[in-house]
C-alpha atoms as a PDB file:
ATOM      1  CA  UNK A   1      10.830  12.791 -20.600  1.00  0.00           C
ATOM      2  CA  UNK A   2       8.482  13.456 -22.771  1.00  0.00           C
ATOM      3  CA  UNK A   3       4.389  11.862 -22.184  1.00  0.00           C
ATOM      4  CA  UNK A   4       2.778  12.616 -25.381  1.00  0.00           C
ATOM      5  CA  UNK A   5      -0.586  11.082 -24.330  1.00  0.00           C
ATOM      6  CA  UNK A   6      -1.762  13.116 -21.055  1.00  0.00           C
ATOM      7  CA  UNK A   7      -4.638  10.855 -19.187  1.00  0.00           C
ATOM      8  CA  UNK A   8      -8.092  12.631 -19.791  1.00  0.00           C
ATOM      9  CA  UNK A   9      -8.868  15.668 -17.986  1.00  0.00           C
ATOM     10  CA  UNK A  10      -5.107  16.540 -17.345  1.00  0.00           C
ATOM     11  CA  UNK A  11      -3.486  19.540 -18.847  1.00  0.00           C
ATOM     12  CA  UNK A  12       0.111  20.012 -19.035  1.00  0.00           C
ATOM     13  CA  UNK A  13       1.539  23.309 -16.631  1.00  0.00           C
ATOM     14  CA  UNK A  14       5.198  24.581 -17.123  1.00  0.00           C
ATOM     15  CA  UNK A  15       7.534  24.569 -14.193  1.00  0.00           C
ATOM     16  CA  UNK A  16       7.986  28.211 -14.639  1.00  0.00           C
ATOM     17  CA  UNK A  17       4.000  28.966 -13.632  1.00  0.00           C
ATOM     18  CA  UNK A  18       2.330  28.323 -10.879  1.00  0.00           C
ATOM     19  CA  UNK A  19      -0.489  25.896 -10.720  1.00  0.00           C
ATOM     20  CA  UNK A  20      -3.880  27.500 -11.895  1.00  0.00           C
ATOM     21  CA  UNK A  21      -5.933  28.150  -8.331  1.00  0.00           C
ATOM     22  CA  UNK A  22      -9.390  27.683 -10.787  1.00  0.00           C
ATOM     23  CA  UNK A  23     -10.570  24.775  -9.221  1.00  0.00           C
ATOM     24  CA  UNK A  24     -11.378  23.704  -5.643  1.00  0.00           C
ATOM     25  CA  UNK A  25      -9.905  21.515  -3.376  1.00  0.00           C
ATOM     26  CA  UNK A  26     -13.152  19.083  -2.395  1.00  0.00           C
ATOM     27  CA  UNK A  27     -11.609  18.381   0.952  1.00  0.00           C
ATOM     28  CA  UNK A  28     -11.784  21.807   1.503  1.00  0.00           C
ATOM     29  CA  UNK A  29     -14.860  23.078   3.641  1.00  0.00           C
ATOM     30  CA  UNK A  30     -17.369  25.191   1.625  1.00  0.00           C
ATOM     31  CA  UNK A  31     -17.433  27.364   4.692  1.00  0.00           C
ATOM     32  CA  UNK A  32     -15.529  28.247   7.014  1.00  0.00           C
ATOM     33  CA  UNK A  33     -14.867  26.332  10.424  1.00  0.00           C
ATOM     34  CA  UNK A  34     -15.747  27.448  13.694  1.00  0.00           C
ATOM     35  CA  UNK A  35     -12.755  29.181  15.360  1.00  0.00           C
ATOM     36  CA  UNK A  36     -11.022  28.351  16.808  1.00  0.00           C
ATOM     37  CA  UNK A  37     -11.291  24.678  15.133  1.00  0.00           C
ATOM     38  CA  UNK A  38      -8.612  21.483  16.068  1.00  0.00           C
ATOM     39  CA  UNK A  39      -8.223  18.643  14.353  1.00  0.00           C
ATOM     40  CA  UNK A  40      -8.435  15.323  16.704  1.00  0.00           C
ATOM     41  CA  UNK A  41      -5.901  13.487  14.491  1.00  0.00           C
ATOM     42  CA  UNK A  42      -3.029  14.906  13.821  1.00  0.00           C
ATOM     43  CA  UNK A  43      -3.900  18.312  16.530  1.00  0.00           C
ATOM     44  CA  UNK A  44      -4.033  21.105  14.154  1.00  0.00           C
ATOM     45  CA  UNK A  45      -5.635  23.932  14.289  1.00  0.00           C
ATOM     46  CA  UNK A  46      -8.030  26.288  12.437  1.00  0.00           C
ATOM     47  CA  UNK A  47      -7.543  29.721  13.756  1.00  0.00           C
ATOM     48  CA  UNK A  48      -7.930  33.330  11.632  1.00  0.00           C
ATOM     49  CA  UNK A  49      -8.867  31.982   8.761  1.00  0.00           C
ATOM     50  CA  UNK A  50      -6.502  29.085   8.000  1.00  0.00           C
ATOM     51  CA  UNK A  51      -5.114  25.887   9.662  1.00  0.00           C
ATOM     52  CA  UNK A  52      -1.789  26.332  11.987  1.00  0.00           C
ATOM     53  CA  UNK A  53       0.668  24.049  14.286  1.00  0.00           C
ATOM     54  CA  UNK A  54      -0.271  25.278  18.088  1.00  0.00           C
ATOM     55  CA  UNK A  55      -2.263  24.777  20.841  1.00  0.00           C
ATOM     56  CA  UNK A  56      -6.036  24.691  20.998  1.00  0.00           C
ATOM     57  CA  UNK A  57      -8.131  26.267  23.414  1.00  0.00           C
ATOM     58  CA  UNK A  58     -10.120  24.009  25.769  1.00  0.00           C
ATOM     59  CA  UNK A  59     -13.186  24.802  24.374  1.00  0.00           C
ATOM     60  CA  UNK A  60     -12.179  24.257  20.852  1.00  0.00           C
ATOM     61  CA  UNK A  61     -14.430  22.843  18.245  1.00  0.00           C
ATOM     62  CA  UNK A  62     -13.513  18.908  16.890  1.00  0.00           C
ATOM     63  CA  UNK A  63     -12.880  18.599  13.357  1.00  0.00           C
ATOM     64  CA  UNK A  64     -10.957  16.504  10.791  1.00  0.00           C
ATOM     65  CA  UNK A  65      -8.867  18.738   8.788  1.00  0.00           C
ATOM     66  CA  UNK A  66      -8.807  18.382   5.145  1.00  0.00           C
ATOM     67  CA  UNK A  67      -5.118  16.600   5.079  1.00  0.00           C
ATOM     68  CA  UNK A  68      -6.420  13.769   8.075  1.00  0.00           C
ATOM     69  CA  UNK A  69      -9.629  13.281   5.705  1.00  0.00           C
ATOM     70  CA  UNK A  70      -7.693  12.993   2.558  1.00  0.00           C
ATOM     71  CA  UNK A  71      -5.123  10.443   4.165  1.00  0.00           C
ATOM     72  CA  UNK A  72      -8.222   8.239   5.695  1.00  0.00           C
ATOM     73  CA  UNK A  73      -9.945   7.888   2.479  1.00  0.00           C
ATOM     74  CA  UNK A  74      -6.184   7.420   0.581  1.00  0.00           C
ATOM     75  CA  UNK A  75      -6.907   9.807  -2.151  1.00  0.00           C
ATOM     76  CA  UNK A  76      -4.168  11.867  -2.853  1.00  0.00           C
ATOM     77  CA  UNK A  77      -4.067  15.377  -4.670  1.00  0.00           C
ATOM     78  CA  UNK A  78      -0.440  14.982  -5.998  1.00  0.00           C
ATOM     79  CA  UNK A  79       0.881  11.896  -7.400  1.00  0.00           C
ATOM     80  CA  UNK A  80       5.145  12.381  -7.980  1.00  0.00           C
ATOM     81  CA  UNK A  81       6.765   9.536 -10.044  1.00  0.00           C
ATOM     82  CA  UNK A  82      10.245   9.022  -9.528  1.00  0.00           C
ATOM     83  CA  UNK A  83      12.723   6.958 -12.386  1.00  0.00           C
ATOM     84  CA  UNK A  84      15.769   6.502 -14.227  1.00  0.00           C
ATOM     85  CA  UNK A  85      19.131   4.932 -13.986  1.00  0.00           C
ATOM     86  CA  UNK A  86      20.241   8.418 -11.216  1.00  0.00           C
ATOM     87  CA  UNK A  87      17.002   7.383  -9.175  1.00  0.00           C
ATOM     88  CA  UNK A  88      18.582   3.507  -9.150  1.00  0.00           C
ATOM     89  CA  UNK A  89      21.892   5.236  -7.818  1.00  0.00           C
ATOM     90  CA  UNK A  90      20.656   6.813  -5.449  1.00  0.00           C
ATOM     91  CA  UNK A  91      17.536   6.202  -4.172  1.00  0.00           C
ATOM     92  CA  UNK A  92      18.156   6.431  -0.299  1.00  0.00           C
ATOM     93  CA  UNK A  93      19.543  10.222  -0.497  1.00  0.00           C
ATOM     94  CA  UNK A  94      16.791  10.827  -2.962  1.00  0.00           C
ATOM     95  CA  UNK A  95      14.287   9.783  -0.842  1.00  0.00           C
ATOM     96  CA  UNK A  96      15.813  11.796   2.400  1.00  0.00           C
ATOM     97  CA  UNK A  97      15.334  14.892   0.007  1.00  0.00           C
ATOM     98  CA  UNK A  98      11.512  14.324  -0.642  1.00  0.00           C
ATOM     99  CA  UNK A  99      10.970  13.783   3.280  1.00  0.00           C
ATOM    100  CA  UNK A 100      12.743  16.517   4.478  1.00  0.00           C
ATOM    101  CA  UNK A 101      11.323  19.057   1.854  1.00  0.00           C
ATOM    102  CA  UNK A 102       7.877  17.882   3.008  1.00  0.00           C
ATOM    103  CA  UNK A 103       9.060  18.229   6.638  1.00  0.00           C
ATOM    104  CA  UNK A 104       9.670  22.190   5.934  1.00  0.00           C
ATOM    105  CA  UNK A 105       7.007  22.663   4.130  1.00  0.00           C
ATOM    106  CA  UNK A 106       4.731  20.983   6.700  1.00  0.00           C
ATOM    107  CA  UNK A 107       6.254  23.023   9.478  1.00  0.00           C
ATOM    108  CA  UNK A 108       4.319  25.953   7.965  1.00  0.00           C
ATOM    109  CA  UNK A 109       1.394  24.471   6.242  1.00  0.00           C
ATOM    110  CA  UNK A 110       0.034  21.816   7.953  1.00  0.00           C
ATOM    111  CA  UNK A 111      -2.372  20.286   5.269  1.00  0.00           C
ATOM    112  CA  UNK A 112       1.134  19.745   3.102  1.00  0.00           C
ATOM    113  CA  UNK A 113       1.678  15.527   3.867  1.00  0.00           C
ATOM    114  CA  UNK A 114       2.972  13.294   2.214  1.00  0.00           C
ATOM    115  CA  UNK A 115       0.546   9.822   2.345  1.00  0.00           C
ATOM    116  CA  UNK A 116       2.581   7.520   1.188  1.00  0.00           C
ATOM    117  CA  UNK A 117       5.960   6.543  -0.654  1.00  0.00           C
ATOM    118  CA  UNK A 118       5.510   3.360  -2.721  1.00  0.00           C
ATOM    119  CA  UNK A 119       9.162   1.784  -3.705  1.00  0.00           C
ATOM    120  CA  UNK A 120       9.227  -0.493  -6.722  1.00  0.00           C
ATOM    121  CA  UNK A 121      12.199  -2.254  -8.545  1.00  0.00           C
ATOM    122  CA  UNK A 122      12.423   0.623 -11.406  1.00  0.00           C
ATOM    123  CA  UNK A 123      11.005   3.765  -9.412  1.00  0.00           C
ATOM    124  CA  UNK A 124       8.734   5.435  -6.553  1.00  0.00           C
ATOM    125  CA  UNK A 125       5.460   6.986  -6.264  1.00  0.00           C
ATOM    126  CA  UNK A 126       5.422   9.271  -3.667  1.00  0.00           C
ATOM    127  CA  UNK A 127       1.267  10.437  -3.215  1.00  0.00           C
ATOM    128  CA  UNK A 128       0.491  13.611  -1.374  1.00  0.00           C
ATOM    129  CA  UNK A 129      -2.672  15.754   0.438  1.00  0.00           C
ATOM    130  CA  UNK A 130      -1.714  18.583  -1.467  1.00  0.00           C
ATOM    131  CA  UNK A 131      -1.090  19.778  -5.555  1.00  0.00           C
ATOM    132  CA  UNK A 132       1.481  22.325  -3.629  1.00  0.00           C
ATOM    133  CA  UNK A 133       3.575  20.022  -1.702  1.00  0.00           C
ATOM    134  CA  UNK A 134       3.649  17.454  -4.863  1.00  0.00           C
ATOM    135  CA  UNK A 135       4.865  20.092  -7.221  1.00  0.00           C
ATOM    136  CA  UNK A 136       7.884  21.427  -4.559  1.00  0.00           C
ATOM    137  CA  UNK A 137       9.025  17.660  -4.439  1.00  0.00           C
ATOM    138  CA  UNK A 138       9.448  18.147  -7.823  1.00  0.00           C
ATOM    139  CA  UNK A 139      10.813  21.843  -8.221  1.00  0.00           C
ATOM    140  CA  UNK A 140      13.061  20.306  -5.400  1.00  0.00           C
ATOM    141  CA  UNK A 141      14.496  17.191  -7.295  1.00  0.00           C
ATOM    142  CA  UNK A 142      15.038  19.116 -10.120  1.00  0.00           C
ATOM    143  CA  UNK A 143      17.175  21.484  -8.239  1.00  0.00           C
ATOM    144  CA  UNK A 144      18.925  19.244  -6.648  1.00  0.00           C
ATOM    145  CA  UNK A 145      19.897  16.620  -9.227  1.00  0.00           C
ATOM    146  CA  UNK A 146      18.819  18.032 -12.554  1.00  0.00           C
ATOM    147  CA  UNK A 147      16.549  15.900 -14.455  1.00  0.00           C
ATOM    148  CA  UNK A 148      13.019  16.546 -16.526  1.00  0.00           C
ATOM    149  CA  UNK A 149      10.486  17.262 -14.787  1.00  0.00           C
ATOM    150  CA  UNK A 150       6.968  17.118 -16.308  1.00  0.00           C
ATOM    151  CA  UNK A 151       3.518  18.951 -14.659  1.00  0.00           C
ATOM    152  CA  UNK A 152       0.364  17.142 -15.578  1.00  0.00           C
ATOM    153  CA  UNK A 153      -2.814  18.971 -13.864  1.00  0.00           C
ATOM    154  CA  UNK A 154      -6.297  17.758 -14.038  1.00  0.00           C
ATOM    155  CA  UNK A 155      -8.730  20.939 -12.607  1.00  0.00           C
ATOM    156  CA  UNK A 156     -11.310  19.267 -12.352  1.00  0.00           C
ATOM    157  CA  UNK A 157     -10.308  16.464 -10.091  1.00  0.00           C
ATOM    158  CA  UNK A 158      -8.008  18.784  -8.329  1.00  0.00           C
ATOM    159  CA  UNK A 159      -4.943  16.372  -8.629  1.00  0.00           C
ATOM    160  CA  UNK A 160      -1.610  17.259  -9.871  1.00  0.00           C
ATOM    161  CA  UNK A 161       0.934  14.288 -11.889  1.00  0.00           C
ATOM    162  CA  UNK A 162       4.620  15.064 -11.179  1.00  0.00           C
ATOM    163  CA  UNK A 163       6.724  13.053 -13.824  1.00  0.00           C
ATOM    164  CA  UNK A 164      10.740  13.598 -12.450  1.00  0.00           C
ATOM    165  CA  UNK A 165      13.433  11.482 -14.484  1.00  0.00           C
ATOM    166  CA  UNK A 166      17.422  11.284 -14.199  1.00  0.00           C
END
């Protein structure tokens, strides 16, 4: 699968390299929260330094992590676009792949969600909180079913396009 026009702003990464950590998440604080720190939504918490599945302190500060923020205002940081005929074949198994890989990787970063998985007649856009979690979806599909797989990063907007296709 080959895009030879990338929207403006994105740059095209290689599967093989990570994605560049240059720019800034802007749902990330500038600062760092208050420890210990839990979120009222979805009850993580901020504790040394980073946010964690566990139980917060009575006296915990209230704050809406960056994950609860981005799902609110439904912009995602990772966009993966699923098609072709293997996608058509097997969509449901497919699909049970990209929930449980964002199940495991949720279990240990909580800020890795998935917002939302769109189904139409010819493919899927599956929209995450996080560049990370989009680009294991597709690392995942890829080594799972084969495929192309195409990276399309945009720094300055902190978003990630994952183009899979079997």
């Amino acid at each position: 699968m080959s895009h030879s026009k990338l929207p403006s702003g994105f740059h095209r990464v290689t599967h093989d390299r990570p994605v560049p950590e240059q720019a800034h998440d802007p749902y990330q604080a500038r600062g760092k929260y208050p420890e210990p720190t839990v979120c009222p939504q979805c009850k993580a918490v901020f504790h040394e330094g980073r946010w964690r599945w566990g139980d917060a302190p009575a006296q915990a500060n209230a704050q809406v992590c960056p994950a609860c923020h981005r799902i609110a205002d439904q912009l995602p940081a990772g966009f993966v676009s699923l098609s072709g005929p293997f996608l058509q074949a097997h969509r449901a198994e497919i699909l049970s792949l990209v929930r449980h890989q964002e199940q495991r990787a949720r279990q240990d970063h909580p800020l890795q969600r998935i917002i939302g998985i769109e189904e139409q007649a010819e493919n899927v856009l599956v929209t995450t909180t996080d560049i990370h979690l989009a680009r294991a979806l597709g690392e995942a599909l890829r080594s799972a079913y084969q495929g192309e797989l195409e990276f399309h990063y945009n720094p300055e907007d902190y978003l990630l396009r994952v183009h899979w296709t079997h």
